[in-house]
C-alpha atoms as a PDB file:
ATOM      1  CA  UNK A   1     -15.262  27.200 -71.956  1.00  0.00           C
ATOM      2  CA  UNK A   2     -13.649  28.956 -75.207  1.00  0.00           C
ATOM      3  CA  UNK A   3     -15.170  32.098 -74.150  1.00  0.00           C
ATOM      4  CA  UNK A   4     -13.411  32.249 -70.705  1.00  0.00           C
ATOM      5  CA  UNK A   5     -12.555  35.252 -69.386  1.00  0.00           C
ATOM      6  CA  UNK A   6      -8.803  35.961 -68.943  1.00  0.00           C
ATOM      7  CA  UNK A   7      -7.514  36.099 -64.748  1.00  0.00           C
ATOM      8  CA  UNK A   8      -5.432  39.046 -65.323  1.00  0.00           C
ATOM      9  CA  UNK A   9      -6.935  42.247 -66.580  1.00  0.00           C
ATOM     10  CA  UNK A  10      -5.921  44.907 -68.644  1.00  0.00           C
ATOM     11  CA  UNK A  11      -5.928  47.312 -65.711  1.00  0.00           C
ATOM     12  CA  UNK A  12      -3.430  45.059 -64.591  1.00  0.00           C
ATOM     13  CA  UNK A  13      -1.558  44.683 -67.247  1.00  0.00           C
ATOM     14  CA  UNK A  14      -1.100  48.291 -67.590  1.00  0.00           C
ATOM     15  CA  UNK A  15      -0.241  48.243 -64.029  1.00  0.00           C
ATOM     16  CA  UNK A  16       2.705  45.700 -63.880  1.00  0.00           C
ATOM     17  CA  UNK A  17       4.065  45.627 -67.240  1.00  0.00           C
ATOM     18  CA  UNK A  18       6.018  49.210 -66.212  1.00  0.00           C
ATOM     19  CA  UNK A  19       7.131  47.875 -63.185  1.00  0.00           C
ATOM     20  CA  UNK A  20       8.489  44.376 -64.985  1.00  0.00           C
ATOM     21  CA  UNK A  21      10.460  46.696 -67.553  1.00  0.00           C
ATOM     22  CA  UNK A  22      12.144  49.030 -64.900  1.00  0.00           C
ATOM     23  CA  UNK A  23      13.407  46.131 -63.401  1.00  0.00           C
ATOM     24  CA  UNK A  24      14.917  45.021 -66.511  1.00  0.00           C
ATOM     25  CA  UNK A  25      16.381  48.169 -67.184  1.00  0.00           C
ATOM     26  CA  UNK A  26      17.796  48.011 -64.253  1.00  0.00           C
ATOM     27  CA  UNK A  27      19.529  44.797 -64.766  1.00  0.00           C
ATOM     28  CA  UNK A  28      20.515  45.552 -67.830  1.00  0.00           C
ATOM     29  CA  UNK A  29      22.049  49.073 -66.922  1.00  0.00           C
ATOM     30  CA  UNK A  30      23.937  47.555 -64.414  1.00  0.00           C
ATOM     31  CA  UNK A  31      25.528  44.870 -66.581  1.00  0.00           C
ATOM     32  CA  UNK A  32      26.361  47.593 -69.271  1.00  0.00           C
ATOM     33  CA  UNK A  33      28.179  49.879 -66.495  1.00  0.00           C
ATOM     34  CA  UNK A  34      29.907  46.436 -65.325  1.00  0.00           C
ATOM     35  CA  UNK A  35      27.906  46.077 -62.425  1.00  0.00           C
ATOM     36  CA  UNK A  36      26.381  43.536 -60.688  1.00  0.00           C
ATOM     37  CA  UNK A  37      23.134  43.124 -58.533  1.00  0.00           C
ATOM     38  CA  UNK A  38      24.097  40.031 -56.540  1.00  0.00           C
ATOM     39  CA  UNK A  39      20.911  38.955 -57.542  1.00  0.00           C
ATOM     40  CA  UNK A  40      18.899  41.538 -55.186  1.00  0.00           C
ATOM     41  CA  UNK A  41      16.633  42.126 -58.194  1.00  0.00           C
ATOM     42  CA  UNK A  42      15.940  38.452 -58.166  1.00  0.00           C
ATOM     43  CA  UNK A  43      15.611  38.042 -55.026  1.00  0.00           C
ATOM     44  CA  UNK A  44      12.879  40.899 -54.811  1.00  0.00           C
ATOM     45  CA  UNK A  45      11.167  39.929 -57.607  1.00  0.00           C
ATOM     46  CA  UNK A  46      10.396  35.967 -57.512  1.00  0.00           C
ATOM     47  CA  UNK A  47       8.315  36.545 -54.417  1.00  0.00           C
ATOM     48  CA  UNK A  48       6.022  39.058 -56.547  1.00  0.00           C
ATOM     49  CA  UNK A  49       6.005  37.315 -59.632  1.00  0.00           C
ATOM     50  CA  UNK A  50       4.793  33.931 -58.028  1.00  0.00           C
ATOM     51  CA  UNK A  51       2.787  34.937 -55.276  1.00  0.00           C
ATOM     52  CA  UNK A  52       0.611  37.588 -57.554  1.00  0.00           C
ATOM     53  CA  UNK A  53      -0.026  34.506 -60.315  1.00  0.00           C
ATOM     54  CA  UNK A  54      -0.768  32.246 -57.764  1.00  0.00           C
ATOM     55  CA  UNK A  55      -3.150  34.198 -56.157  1.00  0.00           C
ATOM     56  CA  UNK A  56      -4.929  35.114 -59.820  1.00  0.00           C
ATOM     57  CA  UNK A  57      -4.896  31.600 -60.310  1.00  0.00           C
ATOM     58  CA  UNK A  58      -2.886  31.783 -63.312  1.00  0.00           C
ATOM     59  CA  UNK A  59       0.111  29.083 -64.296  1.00  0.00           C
ATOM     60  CA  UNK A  60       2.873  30.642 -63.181  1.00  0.00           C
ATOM     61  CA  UNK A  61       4.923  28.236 -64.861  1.00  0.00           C
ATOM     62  CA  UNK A  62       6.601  30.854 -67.352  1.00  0.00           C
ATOM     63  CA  UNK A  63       7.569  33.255 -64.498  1.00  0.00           C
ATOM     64  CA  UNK A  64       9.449  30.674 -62.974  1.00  0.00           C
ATOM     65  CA  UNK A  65      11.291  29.456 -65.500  1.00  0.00           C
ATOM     66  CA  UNK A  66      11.950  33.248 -66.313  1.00  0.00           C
ATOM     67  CA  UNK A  67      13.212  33.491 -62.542  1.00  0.00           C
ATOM     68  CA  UNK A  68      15.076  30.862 -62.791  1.00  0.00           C
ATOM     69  CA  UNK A  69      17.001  31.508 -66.646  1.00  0.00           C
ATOM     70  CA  UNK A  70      17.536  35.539 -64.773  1.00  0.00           C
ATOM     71  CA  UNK A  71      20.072  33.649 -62.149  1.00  0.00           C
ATOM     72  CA  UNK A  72      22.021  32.075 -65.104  1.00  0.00           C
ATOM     73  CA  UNK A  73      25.519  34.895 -65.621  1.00  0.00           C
ATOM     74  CA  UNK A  74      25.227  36.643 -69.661  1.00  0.00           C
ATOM     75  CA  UNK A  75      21.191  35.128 -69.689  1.00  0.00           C
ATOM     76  CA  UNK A  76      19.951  36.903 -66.784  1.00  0.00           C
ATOM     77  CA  UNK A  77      21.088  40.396 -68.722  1.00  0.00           C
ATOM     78  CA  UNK A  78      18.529  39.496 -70.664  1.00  0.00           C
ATOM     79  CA  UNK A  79      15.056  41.113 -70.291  1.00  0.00           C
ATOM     80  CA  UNK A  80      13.715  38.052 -68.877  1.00  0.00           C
ATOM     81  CA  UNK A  81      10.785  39.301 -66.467  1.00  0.00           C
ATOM     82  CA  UNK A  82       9.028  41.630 -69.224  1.00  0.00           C
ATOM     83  CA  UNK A  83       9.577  38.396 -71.976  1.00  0.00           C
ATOM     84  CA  UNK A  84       8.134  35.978 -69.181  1.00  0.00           C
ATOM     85  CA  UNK A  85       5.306  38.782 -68.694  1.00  0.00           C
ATOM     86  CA  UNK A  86       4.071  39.115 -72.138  1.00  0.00           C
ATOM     87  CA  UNK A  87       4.305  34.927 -72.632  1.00  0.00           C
ATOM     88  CA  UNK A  88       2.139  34.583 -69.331  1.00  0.00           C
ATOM     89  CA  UNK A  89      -0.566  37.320 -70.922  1.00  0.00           C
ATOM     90  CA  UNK A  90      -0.828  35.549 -74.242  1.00  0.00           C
ATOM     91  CA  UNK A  91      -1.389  32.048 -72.212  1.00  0.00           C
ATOM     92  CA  UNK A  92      -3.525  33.601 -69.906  1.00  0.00           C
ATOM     93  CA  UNK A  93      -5.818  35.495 -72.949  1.00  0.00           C
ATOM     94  CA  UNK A  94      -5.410  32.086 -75.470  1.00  0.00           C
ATOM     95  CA  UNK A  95      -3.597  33.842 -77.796  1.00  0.00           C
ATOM     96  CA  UNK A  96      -1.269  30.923 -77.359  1.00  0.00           C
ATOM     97  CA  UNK A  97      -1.639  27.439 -76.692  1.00  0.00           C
ATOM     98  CA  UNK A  98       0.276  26.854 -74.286  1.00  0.00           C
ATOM     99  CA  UNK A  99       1.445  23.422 -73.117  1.00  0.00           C
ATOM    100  CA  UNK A 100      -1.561  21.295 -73.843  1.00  0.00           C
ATOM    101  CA  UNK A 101      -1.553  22.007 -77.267  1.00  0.00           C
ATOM    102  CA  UNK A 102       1.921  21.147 -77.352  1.00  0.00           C
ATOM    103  CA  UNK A 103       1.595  17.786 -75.726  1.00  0.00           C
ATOM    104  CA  UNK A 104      -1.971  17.328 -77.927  1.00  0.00           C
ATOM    105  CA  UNK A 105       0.558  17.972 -80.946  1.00  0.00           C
ATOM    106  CA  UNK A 106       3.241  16.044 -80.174  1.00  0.00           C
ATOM    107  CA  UNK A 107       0.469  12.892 -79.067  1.00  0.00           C
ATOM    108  CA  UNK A 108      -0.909  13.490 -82.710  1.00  0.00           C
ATOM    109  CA  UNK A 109       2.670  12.912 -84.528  1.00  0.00           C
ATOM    110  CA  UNK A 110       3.688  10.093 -82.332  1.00  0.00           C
ATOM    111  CA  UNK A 111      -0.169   8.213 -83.494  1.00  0.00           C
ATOM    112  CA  UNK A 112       0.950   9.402 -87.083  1.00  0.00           C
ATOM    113  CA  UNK A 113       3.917   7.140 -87.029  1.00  0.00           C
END
């Protein structure tokens, strides 16, 4: 099982990772001309970010709490999507541990006491 392939490609990758940062530019061209979105940009892009993970089969864990911190005023300036992105790559490719190793971790203190 350590050699398992990663669920989203590097074709994909290449793919979405573009589309991820225009919509953060957007946001964050908006907030610097004193605009605001009304959250259409979240609103478009929850839909895509959970439905494509889901159907990979990927936690989309990350991406939601990414959606989720973008609706928060000052935070969701923030490049949240393209952050969320590359944290959802490195869990997906192991390059991370993601929450298991956390809780494995935190198990492994709480024994030590």
């Amino acid at each position: 099982m350590e050699n398992e392939e990663p669920k989203i490609s590097t074709v994909e990758i290449v793919f979405i990772t573009p589309f991820l940062l225009i919509a953060d530019a957007v946001g964050v061209f908006l907030v610097i001309i004193a605009l605001d979105d009304m959250g259409l940009i979240d609103v478009l892009m929850f839909p895509f970010n959970q439905i494509y993970l889901r159907m990979k089969g990927v936690r989309a864990t990350t991406m939601l709490v990414g959606s989720i911190l973008e609706l928060l005023p000052y935070i969701g300036a923030l490049p949240m999507y393209t952050l969320t992105w590359a944290l959802t790559i490195a869990a997906d490719r192991k390059w991370i541990g993601g929450l298991d190793t956390i809780a494995k971790t935190a198990d492994t203190l709480k024994a030590k006491k």
